[in-house]
C-alpha atoms as a PDB file:
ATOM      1  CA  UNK A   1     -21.126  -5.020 -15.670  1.00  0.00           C
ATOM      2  CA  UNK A   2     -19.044  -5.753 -18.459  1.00  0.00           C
ATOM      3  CA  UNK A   3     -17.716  -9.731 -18.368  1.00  0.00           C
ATOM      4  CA  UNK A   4     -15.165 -10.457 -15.593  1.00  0.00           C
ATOM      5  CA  UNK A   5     -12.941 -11.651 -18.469  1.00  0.00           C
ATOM      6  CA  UNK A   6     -12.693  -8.627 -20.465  1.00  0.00           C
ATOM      7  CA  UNK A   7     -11.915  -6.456 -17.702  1.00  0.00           C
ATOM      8  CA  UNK A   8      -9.411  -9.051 -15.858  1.00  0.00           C
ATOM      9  CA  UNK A   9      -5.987  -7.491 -16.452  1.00  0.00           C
ATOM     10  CA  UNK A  10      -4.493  -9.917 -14.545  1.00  0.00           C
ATOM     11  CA  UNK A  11      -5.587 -13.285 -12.508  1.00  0.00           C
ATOM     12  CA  UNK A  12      -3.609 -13.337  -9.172  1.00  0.00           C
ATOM     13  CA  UNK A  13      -3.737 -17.291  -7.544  1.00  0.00           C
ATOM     14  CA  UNK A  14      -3.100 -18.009  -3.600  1.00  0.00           C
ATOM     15  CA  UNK A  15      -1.607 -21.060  -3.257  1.00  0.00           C
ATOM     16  CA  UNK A  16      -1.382 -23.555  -0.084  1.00  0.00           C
ATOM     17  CA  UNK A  17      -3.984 -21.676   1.666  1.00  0.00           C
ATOM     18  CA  UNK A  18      -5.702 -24.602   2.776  1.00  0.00           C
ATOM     19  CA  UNK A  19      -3.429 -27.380   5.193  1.00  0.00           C
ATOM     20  CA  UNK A  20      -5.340 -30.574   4.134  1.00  0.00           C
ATOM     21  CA  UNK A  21      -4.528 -29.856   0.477  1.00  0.00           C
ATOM     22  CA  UNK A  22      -1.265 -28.738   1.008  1.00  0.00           C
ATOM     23  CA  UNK A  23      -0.825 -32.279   2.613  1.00  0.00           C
ATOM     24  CA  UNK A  24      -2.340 -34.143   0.163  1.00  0.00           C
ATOM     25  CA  UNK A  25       0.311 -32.548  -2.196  1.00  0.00           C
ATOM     26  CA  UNK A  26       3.386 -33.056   0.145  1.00  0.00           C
ATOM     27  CA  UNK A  27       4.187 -29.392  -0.163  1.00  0.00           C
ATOM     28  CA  UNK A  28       5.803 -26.969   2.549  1.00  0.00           C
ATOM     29  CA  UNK A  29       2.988 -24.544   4.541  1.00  0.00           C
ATOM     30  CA  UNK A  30       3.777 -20.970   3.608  1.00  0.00           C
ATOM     31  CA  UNK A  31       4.663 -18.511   6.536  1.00  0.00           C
ATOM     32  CA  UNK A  32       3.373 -15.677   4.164  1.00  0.00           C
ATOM     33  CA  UNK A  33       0.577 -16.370   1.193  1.00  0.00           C
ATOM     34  CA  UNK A  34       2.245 -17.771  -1.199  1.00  0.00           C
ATOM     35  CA  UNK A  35       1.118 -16.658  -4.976  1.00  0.00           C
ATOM     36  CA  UNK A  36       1.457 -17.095  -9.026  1.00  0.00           C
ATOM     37  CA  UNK A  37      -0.489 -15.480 -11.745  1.00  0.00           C
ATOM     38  CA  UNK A  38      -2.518 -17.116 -14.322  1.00  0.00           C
ATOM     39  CA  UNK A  39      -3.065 -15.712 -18.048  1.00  0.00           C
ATOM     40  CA  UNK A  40      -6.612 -13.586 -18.262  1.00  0.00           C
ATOM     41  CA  UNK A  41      -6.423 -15.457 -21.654  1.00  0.00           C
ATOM     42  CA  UNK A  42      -6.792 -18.649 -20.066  1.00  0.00           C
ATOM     43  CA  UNK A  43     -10.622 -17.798 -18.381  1.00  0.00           C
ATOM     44  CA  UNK A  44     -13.583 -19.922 -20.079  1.00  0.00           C
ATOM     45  CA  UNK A  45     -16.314 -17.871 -19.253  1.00  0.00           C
ATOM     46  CA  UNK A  46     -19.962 -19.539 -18.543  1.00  0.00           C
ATOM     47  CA  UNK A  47     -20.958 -21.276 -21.448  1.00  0.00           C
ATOM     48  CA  UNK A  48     -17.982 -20.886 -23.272  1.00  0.00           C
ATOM     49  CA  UNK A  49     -17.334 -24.216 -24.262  1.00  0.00           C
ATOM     50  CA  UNK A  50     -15.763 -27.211 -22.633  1.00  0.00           C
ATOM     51  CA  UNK A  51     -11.954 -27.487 -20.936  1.00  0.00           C
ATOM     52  CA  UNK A  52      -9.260 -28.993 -23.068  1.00  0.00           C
ATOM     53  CA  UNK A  53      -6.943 -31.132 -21.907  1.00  0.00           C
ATOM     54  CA  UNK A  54      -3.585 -30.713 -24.157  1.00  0.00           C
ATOM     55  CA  UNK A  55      -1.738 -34.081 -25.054  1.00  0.00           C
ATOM     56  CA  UNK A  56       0.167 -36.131 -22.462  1.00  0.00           C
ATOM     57  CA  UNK A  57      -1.142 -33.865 -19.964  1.00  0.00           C
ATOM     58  CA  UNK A  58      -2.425 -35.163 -16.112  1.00  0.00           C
ATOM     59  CA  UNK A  59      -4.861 -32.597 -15.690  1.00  0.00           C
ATOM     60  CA  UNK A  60      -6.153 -31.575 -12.670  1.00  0.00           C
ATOM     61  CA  UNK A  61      -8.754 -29.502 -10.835  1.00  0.00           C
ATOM     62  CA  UNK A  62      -8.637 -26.896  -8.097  1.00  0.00           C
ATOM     63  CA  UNK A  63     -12.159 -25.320  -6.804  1.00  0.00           C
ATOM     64  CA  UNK A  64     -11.515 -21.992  -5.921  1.00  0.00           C
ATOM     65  CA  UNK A  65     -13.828 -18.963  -4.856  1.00  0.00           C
ATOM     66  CA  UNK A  66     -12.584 -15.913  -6.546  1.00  0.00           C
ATOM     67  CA  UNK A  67     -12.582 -11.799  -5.537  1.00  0.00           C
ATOM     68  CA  UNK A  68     -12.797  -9.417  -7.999  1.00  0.00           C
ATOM     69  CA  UNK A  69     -11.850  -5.842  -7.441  1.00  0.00           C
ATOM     70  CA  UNK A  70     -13.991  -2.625  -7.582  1.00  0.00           C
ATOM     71  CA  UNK A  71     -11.025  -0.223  -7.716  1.00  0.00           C
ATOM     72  CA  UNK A  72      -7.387  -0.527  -7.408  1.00  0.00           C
ATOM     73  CA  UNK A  73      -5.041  -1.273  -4.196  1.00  0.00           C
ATOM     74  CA  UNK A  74      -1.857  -0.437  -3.704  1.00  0.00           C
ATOM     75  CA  UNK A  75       0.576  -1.119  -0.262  1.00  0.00           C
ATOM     76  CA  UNK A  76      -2.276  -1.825   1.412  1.00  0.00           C
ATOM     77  CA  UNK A  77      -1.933  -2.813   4.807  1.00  0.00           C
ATOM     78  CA  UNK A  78      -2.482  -6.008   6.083  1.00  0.00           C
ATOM     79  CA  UNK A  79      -4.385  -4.242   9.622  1.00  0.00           C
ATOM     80  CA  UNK A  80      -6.747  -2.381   7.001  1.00  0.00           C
ATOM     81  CA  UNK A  81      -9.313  -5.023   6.999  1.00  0.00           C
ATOM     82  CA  UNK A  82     -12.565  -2.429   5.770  1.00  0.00           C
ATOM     83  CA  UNK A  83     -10.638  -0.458   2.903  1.00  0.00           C
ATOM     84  CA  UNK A  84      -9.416  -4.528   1.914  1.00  0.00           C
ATOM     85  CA  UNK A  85     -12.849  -5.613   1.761  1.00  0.00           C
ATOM     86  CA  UNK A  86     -14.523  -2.036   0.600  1.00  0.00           C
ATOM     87  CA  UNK A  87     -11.996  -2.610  -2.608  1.00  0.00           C
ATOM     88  CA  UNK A  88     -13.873  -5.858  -3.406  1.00  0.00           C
ATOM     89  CA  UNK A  89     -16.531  -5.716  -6.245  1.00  0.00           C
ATOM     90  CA  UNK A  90     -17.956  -9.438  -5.997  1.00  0.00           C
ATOM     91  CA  UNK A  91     -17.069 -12.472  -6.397  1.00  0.00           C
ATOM     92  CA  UNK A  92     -17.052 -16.162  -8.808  1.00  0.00           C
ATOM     93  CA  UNK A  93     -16.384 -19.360  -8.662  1.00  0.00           C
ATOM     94  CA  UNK A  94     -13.449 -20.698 -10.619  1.00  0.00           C
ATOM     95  CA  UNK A  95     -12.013 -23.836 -11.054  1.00  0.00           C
ATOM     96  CA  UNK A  96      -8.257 -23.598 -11.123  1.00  0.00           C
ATOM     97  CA  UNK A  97      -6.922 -26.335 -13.910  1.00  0.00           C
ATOM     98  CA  UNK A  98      -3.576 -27.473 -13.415  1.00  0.00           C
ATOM     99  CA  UNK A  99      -1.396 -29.660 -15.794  1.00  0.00           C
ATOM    100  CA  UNK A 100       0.047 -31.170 -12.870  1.00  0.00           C
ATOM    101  CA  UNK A 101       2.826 -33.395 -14.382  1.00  0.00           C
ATOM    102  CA  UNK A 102       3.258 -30.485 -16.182  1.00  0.00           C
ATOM    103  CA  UNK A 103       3.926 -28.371 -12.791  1.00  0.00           C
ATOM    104  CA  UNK A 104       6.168 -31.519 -11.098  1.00  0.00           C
ATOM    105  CA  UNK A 105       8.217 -31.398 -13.712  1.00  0.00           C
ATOM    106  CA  UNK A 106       9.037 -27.621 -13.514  1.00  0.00           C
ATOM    107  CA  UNK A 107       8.933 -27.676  -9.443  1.00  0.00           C
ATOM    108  CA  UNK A 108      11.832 -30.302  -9.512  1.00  0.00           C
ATOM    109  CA  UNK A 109      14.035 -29.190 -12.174  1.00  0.00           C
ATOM    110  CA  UNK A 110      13.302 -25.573 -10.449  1.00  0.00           C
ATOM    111  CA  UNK A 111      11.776 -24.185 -13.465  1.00  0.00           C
ATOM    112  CA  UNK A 112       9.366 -21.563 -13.688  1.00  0.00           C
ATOM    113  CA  UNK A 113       5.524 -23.297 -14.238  1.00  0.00           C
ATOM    114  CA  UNK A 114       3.435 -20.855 -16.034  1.00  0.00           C
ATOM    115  CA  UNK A 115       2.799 -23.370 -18.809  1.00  0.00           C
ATOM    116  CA  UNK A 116       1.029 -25.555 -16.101  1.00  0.00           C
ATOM    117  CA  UNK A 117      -1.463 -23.138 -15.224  1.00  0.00           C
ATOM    118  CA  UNK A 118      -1.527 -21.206 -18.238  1.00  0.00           C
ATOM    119  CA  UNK A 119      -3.522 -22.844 -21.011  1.00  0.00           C
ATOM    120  CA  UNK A 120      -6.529 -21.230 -23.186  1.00  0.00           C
ATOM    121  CA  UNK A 121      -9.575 -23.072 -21.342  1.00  0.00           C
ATOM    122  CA  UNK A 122      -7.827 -23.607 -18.212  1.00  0.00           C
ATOM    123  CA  UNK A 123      -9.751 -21.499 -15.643  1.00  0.00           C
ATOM    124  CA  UNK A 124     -13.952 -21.770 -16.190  1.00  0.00           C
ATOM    125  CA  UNK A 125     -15.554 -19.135 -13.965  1.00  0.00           C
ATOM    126  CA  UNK A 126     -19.493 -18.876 -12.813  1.00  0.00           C
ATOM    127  CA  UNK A 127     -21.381 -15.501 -13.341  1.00  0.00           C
ATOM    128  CA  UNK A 128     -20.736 -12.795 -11.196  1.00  0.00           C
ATOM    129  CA  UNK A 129     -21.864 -13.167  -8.101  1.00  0.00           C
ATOM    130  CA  UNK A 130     -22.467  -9.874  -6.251  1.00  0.00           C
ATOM    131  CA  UNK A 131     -21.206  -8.813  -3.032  1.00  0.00           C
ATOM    132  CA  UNK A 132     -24.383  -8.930  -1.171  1.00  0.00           C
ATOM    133  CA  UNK A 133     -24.832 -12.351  -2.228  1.00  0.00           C
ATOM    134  CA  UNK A 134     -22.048 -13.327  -0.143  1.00  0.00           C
ATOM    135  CA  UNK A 135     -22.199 -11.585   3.126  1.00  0.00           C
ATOM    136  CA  UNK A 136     -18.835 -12.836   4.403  1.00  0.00           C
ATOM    137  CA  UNK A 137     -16.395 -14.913   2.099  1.00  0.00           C
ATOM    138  CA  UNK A 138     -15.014 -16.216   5.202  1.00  0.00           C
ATOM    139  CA  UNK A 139     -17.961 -18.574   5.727  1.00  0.00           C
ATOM    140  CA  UNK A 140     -18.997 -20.052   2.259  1.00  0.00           C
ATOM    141  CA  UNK A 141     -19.160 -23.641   1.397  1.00  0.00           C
ATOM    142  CA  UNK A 142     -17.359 -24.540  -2.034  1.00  0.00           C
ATOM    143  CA  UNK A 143     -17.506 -27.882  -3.631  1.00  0.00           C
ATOM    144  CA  UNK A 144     -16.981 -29.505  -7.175  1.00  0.00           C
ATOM    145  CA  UNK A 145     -17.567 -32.920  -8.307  1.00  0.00           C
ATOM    146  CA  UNK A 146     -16.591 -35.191 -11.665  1.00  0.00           C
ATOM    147  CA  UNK A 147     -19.484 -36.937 -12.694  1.00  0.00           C
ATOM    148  CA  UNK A 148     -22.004 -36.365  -9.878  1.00  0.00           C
ATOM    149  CA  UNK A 149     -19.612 -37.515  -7.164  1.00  0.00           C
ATOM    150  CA  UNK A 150     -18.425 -34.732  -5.627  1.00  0.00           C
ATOM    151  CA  UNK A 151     -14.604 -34.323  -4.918  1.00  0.00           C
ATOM    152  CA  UNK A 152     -14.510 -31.384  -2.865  1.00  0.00           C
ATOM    153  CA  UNK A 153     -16.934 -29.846  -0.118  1.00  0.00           C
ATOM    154  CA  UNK A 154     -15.001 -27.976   2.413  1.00  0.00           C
ATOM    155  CA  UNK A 155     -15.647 -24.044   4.336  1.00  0.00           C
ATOM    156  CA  UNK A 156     -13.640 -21.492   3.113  1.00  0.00           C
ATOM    157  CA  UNK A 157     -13.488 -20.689   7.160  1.00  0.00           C
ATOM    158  CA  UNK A 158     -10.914 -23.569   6.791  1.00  0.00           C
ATOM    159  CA  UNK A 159      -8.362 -20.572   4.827  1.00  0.00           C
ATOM    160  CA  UNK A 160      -4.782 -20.445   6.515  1.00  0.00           C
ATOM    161  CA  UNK A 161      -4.724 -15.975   5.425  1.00  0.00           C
ATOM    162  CA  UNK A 162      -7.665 -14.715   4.961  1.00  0.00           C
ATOM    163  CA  UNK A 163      -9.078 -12.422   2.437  1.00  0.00           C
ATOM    164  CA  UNK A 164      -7.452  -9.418   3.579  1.00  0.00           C
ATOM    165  CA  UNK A 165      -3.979 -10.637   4.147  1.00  0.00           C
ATOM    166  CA  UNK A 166      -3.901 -12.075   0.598  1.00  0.00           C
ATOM    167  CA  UNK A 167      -4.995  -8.522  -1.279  1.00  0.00           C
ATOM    168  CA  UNK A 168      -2.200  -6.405   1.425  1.00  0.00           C
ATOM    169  CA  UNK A 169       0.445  -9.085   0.738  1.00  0.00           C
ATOM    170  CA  UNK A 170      -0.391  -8.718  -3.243  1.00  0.00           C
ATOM    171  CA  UNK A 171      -0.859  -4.922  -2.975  1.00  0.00           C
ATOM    172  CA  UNK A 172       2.620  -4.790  -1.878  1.00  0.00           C
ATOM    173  CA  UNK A 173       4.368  -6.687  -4.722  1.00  0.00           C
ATOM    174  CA  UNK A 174       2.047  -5.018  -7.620  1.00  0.00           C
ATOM    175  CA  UNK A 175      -1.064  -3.067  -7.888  1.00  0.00           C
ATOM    176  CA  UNK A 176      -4.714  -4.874  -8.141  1.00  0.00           C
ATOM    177  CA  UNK A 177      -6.638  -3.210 -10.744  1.00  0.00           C
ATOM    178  CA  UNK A 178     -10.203  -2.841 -11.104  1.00  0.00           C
ATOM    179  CA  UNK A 179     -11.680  -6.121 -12.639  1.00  0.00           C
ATOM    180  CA  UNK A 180      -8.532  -7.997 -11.335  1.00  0.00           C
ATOM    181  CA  UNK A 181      -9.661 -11.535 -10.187  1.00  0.00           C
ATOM    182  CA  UNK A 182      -7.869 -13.097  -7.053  1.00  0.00           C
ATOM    183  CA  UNK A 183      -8.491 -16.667  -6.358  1.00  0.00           C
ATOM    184  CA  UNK A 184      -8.258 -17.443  -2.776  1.00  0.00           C
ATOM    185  CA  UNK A 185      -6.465 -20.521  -2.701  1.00  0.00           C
ATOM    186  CA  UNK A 186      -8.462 -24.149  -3.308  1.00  0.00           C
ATOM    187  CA  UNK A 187      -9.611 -26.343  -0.027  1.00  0.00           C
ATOM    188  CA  UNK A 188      -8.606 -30.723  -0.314  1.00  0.00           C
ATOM    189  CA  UNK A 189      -9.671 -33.073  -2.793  1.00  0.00           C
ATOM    190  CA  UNK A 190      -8.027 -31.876  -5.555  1.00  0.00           C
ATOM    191  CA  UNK A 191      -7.722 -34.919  -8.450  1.00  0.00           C
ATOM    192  CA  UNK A 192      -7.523 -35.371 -12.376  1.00  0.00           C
ATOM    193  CA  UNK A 193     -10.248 -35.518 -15.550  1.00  0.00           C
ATOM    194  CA  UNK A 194      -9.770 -36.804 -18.426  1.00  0.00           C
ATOM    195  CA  UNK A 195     -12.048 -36.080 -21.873  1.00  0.00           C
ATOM    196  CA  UNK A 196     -15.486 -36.760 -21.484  1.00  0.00           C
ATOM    197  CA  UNK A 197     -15.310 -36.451 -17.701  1.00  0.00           C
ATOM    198  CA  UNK A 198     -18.599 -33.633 -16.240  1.00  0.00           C
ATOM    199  CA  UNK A 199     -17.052 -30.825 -13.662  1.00  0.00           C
ATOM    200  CA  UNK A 200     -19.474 -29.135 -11.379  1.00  0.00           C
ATOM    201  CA  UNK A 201     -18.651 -26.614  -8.955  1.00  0.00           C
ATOM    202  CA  UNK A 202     -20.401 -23.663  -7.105  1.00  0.00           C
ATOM    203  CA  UNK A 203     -21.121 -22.387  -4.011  1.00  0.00           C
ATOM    204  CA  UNK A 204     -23.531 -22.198  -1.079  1.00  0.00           C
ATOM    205  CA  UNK A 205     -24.167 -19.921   1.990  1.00  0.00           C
ATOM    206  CA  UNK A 206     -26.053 -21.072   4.720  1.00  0.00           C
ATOM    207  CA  UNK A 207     -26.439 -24.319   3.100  1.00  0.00           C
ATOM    208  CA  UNK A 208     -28.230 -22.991  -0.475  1.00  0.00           C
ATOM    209  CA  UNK A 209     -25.997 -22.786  -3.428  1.00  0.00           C
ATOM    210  CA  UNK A 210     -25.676 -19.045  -5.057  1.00  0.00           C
ATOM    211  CA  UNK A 211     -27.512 -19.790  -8.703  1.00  0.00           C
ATOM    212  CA  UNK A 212     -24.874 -17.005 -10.044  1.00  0.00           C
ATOM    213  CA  UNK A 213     -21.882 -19.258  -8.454  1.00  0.00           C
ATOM    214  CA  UNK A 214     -22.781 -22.319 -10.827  1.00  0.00           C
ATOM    215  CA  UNK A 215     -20.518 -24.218 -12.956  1.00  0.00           C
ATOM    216  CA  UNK A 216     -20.815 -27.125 -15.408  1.00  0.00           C
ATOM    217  CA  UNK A 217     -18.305 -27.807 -17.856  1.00  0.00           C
ATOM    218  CA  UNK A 218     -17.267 -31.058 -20.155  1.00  0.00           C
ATOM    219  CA  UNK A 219     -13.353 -31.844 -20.564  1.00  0.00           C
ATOM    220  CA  UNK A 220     -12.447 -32.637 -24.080  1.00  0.00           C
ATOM    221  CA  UNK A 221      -9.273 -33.165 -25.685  1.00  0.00           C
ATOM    222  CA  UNK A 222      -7.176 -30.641 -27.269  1.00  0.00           C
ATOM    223  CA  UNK A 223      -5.918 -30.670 -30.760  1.00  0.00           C
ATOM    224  CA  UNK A 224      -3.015 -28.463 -32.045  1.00  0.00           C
ATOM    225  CA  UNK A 225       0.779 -29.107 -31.874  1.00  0.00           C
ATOM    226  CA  UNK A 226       1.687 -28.936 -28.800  1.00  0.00           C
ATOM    227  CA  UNK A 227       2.477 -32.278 -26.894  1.00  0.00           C
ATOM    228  CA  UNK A 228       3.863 -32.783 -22.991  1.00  0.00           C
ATOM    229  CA  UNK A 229       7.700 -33.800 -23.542  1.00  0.00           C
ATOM    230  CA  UNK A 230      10.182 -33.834 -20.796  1.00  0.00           C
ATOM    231  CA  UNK A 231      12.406 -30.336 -20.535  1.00  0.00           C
END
């Protein structure tokens, strides 16, 4: 298979699909799933170097277990649980970086926040992890920690719309290609790195982690130009 980031055409996020993060964040629980895209130029695939965290920026981390497609989906609908799951090619983990001042900023101002989620580095991924590996997404353990201690552990049972619901509700808005990558929303604990800070993150069914759902990844800082300032 050729490397989920080359054939991503486009990175499709739930968000608030988990209620204990969406109160840790103070944010309103979505009657439909709720969702934002992320750059394909923004995946760091395994090994591909550490995150950086741009100047003056809070970053954050989200844990999220991602679907990638076999085939495109269009209007599907939301009863059509087999042809949802049929379209699925396997899965990774991703982390989900956020520059969450960054996004605060934007959310009360009511600006768009692209640039939050949208920075070179700011999604690692694990290997593909093949379907078979994970016989049913609904009932896989993700966590991540920062240094050893781990942050988040939670069941991805603990999803508000399942897997299903979230590639009809997309389907309906745009078309998921083959090699599109659709991260299922992250589960509570979510908190901030800064450089020099160790991310792990991966996934386990029936209580053994998936070696292809690994991830380890150093946060450094990021040179360049650009610099948080107030819009």
């Amino acid at each position: 298979m050729s490397t989920i980031k080359a054939k991503a055409r486009k990175v499709v996020c739930i968000g608030r699909n988990y209620a204990d993060h969406i109160t840790e964040l103070n944010s309103a629980r979505p009657k439909n799933p709720f969702f934002f895209l992320k750059p394909p130029s923004s995946i760091l695939p395994p090994n591909g170097g550490p995150v950086l965290r741009p100047k003056g920026v809070k970053l954050h981390y989200e844990v999220e277990l991602a679907v990638i497609m076999r085939k495109p989906l269009q209007d599907l609908n939301p009863q059509d649980e087999e042809k949802a799951m049929e379209a699925i090619s396997g899965y990774c983990v991703t982390i989900d970086m956020t520059a969450r001042n960054v996004q605060d900023e934007a959310k009360n101002k009511g600006l768009p926040w692209s640039i939050a989620k949208g920075f070179d580095t700011f999604l690692p991924i694990s290997k593909y992890i093949p379907r078979e590996k994970i016989p049913d997404p609904h009932n896989v353990e993700l966590w991540l920690s920062v240094n050893n201690k781990v942050k988040q552990n939670d069941s991805t049972n603990l999803m508000l719309f399942r897997i299903p619901r979230q590639l009809a509700d997309i389907s309906q808005c745009m078309t998921l290609d083959e090699g599109d990558l659709i991260l299922t929303g992250t589960p509570k604990g979510v908190g901030s790195v800064e450089a020099g800070d160790v991310m792990r993150a991966g996934v386990r069914v029936d209580g053994e982690d998936v070696e292809e759902g690994r991830i380890q990844v150093k946060v450094e800082e990021k040179g360049g130009l650009y610099e948080y300032k107030d819009t």
